[in-house]
C-alpha atoms as a PDB file:
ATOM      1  CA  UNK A   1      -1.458  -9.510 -17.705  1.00  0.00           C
ATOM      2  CA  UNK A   2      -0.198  -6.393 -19.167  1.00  0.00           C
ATOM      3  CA  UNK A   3       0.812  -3.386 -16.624  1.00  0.00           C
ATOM      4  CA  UNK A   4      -1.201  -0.600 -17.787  1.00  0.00           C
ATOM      5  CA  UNK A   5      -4.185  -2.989 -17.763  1.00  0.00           C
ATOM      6  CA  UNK A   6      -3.700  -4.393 -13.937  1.00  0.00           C
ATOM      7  CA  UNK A   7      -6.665  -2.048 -13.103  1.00  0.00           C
ATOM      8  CA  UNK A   8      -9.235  -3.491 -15.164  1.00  0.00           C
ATOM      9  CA  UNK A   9      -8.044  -7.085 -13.355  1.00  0.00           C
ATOM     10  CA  UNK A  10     -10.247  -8.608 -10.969  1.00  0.00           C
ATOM     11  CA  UNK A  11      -7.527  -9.232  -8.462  1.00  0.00           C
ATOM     12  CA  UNK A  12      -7.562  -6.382  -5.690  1.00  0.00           C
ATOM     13  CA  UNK A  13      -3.784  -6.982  -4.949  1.00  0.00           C
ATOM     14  CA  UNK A  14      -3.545  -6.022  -9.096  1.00  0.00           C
ATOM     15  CA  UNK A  15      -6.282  -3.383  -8.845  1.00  0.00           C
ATOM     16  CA  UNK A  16      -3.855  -1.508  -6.019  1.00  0.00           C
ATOM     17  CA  UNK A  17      -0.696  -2.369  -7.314  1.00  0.00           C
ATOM     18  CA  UNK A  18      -2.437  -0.005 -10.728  1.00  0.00           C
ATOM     19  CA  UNK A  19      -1.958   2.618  -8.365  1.00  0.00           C
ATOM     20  CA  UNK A  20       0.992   2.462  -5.813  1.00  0.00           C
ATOM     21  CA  UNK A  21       3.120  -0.055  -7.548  1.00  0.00           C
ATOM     22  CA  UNK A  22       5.862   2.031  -8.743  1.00  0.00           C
ATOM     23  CA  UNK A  23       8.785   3.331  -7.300  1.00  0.00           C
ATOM     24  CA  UNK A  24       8.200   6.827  -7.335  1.00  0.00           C
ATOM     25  CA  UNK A  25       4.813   6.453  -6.509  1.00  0.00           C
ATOM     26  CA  UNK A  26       5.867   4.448  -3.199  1.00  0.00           C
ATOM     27  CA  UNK A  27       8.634   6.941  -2.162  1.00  0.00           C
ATOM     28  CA  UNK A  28       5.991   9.836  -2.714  1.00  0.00           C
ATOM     29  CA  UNK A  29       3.871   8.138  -0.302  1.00  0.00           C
ATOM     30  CA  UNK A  30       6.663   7.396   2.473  1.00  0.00           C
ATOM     31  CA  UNK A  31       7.411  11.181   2.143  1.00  0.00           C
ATOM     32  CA  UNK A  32       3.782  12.183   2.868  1.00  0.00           C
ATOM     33  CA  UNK A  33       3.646   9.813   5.686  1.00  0.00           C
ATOM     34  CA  UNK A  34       6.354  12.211   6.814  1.00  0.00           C
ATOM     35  CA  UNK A  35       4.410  15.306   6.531  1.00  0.00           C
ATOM     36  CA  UNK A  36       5.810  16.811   3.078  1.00  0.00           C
ATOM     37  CA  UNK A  37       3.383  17.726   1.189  1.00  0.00           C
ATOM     38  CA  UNK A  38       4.750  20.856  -1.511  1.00  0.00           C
ATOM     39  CA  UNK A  39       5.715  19.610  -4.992  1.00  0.00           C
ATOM     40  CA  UNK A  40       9.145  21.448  -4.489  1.00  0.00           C
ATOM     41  CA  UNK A  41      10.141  19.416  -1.086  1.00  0.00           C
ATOM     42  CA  UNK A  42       9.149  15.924  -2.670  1.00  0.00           C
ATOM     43  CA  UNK A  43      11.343  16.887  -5.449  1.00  0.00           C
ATOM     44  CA  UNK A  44      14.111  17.758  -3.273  1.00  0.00           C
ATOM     45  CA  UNK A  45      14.208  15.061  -1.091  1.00  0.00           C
ATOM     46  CA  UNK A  46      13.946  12.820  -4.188  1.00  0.00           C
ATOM     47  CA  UNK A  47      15.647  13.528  -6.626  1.00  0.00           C
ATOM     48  CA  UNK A  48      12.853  12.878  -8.990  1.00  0.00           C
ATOM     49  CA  UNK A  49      12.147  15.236 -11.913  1.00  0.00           C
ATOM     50  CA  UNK A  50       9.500  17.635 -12.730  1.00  0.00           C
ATOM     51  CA  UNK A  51       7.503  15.402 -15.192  1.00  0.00           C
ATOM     52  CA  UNK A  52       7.985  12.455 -12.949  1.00  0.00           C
ATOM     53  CA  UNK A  53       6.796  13.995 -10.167  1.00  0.00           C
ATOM     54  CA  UNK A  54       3.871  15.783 -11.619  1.00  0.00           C
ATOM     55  CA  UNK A  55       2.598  12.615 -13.505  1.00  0.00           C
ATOM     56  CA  UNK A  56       2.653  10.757 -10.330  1.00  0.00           C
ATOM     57  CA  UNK A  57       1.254  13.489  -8.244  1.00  0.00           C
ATOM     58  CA  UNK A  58      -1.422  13.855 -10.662  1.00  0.00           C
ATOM     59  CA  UNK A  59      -2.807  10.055 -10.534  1.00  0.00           C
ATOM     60  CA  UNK A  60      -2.562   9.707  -7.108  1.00  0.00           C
ATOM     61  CA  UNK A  61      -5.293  12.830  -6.848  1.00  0.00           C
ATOM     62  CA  UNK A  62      -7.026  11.335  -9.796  1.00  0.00           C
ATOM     63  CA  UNK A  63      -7.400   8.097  -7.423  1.00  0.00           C
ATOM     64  CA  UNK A  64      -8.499  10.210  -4.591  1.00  0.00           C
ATOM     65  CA  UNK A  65      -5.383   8.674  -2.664  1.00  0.00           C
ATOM     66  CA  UNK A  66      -4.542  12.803  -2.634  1.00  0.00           C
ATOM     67  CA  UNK A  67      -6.211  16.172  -2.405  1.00  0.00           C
ATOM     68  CA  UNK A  68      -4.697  19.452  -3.646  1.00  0.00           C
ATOM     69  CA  UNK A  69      -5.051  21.800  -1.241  1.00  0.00           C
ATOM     70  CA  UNK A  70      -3.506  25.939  -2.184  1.00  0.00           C
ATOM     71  CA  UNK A  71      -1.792  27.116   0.218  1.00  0.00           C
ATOM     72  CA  UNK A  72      -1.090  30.304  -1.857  1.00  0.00           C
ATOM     73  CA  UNK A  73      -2.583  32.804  -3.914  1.00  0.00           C
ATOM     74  CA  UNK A  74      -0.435  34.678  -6.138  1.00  0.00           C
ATOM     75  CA  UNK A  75       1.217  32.766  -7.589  1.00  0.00           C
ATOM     76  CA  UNK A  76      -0.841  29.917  -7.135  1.00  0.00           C
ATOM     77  CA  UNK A  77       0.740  26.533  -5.145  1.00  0.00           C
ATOM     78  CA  UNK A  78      -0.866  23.138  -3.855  1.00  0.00           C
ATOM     79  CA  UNK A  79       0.138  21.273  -1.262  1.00  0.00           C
ATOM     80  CA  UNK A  80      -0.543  17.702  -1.361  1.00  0.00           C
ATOM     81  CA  UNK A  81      -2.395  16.007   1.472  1.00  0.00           C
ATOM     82  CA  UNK A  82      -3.738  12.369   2.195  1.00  0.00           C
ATOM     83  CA  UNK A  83      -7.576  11.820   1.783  1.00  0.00           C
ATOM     84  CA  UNK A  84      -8.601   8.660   4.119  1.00  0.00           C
ATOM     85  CA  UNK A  85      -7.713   6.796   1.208  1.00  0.00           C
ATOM     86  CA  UNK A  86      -4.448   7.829   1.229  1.00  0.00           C
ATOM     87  CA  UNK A  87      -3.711   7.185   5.203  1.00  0.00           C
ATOM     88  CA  UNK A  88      -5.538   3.363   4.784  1.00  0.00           C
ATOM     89  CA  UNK A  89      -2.279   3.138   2.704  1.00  0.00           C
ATOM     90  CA  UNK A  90      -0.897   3.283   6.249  1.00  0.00           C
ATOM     91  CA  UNK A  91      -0.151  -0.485   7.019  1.00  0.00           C
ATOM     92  CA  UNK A  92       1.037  -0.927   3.572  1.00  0.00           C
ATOM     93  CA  UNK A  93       3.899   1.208   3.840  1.00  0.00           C
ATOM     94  CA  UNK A  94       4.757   0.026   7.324  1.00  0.00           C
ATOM     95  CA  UNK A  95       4.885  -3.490   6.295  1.00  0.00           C
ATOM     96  CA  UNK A  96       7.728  -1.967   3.609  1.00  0.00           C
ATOM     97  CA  UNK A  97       9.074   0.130   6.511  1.00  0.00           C
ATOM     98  CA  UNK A  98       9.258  -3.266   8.330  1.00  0.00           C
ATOM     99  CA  UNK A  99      10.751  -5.775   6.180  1.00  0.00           C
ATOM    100  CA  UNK A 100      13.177  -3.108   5.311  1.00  0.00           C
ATOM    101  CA  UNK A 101      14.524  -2.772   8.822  1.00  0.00           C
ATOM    102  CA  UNK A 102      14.822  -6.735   9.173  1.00  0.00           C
ATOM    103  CA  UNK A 103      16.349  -7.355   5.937  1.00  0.00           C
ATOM    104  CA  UNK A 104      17.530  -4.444   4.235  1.00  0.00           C
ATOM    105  CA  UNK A 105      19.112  -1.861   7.325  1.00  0.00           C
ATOM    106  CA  UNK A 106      22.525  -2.183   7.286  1.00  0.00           C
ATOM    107  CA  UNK A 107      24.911  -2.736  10.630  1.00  0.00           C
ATOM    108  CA  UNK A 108      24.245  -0.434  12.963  1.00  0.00           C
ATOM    109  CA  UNK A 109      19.989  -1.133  12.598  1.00  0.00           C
ATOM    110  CA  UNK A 110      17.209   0.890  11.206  1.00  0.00           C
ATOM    111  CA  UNK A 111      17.281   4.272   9.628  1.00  0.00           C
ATOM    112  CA  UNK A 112      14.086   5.623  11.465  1.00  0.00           C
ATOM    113  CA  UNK A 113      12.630   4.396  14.690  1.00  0.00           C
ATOM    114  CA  UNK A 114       8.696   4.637  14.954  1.00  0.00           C
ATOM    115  CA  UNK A 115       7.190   5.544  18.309  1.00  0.00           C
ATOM    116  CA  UNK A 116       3.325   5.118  19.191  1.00  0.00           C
ATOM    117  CA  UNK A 117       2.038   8.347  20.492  1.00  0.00           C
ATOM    118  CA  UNK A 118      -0.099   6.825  22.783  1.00  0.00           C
ATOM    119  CA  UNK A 119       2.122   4.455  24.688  1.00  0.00           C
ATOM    120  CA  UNK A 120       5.430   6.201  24.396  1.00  0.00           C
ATOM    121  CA  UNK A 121       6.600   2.875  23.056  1.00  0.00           C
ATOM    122  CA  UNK A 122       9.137   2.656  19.831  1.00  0.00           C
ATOM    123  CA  UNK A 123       7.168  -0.575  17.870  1.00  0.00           C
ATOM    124  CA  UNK A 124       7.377  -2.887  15.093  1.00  0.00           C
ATOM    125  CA  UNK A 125       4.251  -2.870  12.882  1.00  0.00           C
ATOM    126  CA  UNK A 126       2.572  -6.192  13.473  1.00  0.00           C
ATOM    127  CA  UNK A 127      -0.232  -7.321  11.325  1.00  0.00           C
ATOM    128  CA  UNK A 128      -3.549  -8.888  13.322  1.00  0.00           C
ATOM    129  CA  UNK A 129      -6.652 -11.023  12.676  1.00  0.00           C
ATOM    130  CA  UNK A 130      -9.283  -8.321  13.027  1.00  0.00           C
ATOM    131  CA  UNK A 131     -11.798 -10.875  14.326  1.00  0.00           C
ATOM    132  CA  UNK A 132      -9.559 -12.683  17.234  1.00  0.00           C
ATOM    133  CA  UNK A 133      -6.579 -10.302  17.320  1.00  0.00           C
ATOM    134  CA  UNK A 134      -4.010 -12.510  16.832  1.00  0.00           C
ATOM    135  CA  UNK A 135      -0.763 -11.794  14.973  1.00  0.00           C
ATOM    136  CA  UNK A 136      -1.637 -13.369  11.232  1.00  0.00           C
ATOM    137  CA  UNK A 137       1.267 -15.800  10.056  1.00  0.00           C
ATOM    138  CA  UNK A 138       0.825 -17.095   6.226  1.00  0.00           C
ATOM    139  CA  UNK A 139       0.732 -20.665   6.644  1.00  0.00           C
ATOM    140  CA  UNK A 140      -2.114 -19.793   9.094  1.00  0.00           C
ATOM    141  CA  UNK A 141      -4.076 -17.861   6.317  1.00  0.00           C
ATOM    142  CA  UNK A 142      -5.974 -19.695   3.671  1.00  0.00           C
ATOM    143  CA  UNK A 143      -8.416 -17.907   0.946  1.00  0.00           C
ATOM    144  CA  UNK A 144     -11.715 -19.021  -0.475  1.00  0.00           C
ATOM    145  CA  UNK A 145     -13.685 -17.221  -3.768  1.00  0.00           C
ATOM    146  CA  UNK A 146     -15.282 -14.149  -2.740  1.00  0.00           C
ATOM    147  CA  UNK A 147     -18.538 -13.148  -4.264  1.00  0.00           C
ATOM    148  CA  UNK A 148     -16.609 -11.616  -7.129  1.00  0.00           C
ATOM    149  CA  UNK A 149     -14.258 -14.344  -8.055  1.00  0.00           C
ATOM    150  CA  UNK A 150     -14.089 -15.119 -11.661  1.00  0.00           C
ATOM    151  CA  UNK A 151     -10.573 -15.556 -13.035  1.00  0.00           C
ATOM    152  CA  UNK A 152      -8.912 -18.579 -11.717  1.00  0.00           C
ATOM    153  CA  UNK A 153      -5.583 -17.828 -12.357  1.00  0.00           C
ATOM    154  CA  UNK A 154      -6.396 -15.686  -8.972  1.00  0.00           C
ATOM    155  CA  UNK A 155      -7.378 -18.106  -6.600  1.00  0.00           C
ATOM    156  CA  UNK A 156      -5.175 -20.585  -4.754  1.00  0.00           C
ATOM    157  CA  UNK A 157      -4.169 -24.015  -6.113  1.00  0.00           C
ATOM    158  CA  UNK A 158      -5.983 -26.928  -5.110  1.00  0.00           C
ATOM    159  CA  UNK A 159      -3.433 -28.063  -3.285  1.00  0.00           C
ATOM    160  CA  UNK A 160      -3.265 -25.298  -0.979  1.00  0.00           C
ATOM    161  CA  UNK A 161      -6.652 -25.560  -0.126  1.00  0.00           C
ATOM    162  CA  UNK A 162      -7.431 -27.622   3.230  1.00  0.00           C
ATOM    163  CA  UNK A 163      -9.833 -30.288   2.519  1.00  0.00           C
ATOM    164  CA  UNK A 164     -13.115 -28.508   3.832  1.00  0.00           C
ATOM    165  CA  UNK A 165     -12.308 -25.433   1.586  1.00  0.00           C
ATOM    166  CA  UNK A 166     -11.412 -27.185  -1.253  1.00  0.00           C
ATOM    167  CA  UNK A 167     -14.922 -29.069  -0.711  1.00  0.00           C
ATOM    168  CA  UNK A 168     -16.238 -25.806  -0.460  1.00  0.00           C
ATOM    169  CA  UNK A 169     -15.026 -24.818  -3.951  1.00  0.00           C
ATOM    170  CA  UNK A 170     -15.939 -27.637  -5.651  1.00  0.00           C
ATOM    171  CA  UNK A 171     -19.881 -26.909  -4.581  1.00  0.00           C
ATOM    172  CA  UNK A 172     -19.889 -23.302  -5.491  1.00  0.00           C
ATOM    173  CA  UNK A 173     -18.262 -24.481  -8.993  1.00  0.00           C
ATOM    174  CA  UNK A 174     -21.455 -26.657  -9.400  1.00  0.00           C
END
């Protein structure tokens, strides 16, 4: 699998890692989760250069994860806002946000504390079935082929695969 192929892949974890699954790209989006949105503040609070920033600015609107908006005429300037695309990134980067505060804050605890508007409560992003609403633990998780499966070098190995899955498979490979 080469990298600037991952989006022709049919993996979806591949397909999205085509377009967030750089550094750059990931700080960009932490910064407009915090409400910057003009080229000249993400390259501030970065450190990034012009090219840099511009390339990756550029294919995040090309993916519709952004929109340019001006905010000025003369001369002309964009800001950079999140399309609904863009804010379904949401969970993604507070899973980061959260693994970082377990196992990458240093001594004295996390850098940035979240707090749910709604509640008034500071949280920890947890991740839950949408069917039964319970929290979603990997060795309670299993995968099947979707309707799109083809490659399997993306589905699970057979020994991962409970027995009534695995019988599963076998059919639909008949």
């Amino acid at each position: 699998m080469r990298w600037n192929e991952l989006s022709e892949e049919n993996c979806s974890m591949a397909r999205t890692i085509s377009v967030i699954g750089d550094r750059w790209t990931l700080l960009i989006l932490r910064d407009c989760f915090l409400r910057v949105r003009r080229f000249e503040d993400f390259q501030e609070r970065l450190g990034i250069t012009r090219p840099i920033l511009a390339n990756r600015l550029k294919k995040l609107v090309d993916e519709f994860v952004l929109v340019k908006v001006p905010y000025q005429q003369r001369p002309r300037r964009y800001e950079y806002r999140l399309t609904q695309k863009g804010l379904d990134l949401y969970p993604i980067a507070m899973a980061i946000v959260h693994w970082g505060d377990v196992y990458m804050a240093g001594k004295k605890g996390r850098p940035l504390v979240h707090t749910h508007d709604l509640c008034g409560k500071d949280f920890d992003p947890v991740m839950v079935c949408s069917e039964c609403g319970e929290p979603l633990l990997p060795k309670q998780v299993h995968v099947r082929p979707g309707p799109s499966a083809k490659d399997p070098r993306h589905l699970p190995l057979e020994t991962d695969l409970p027995a009534a899955r695995r019988i599963t498979k076998e059919k639909a490979a008949s």
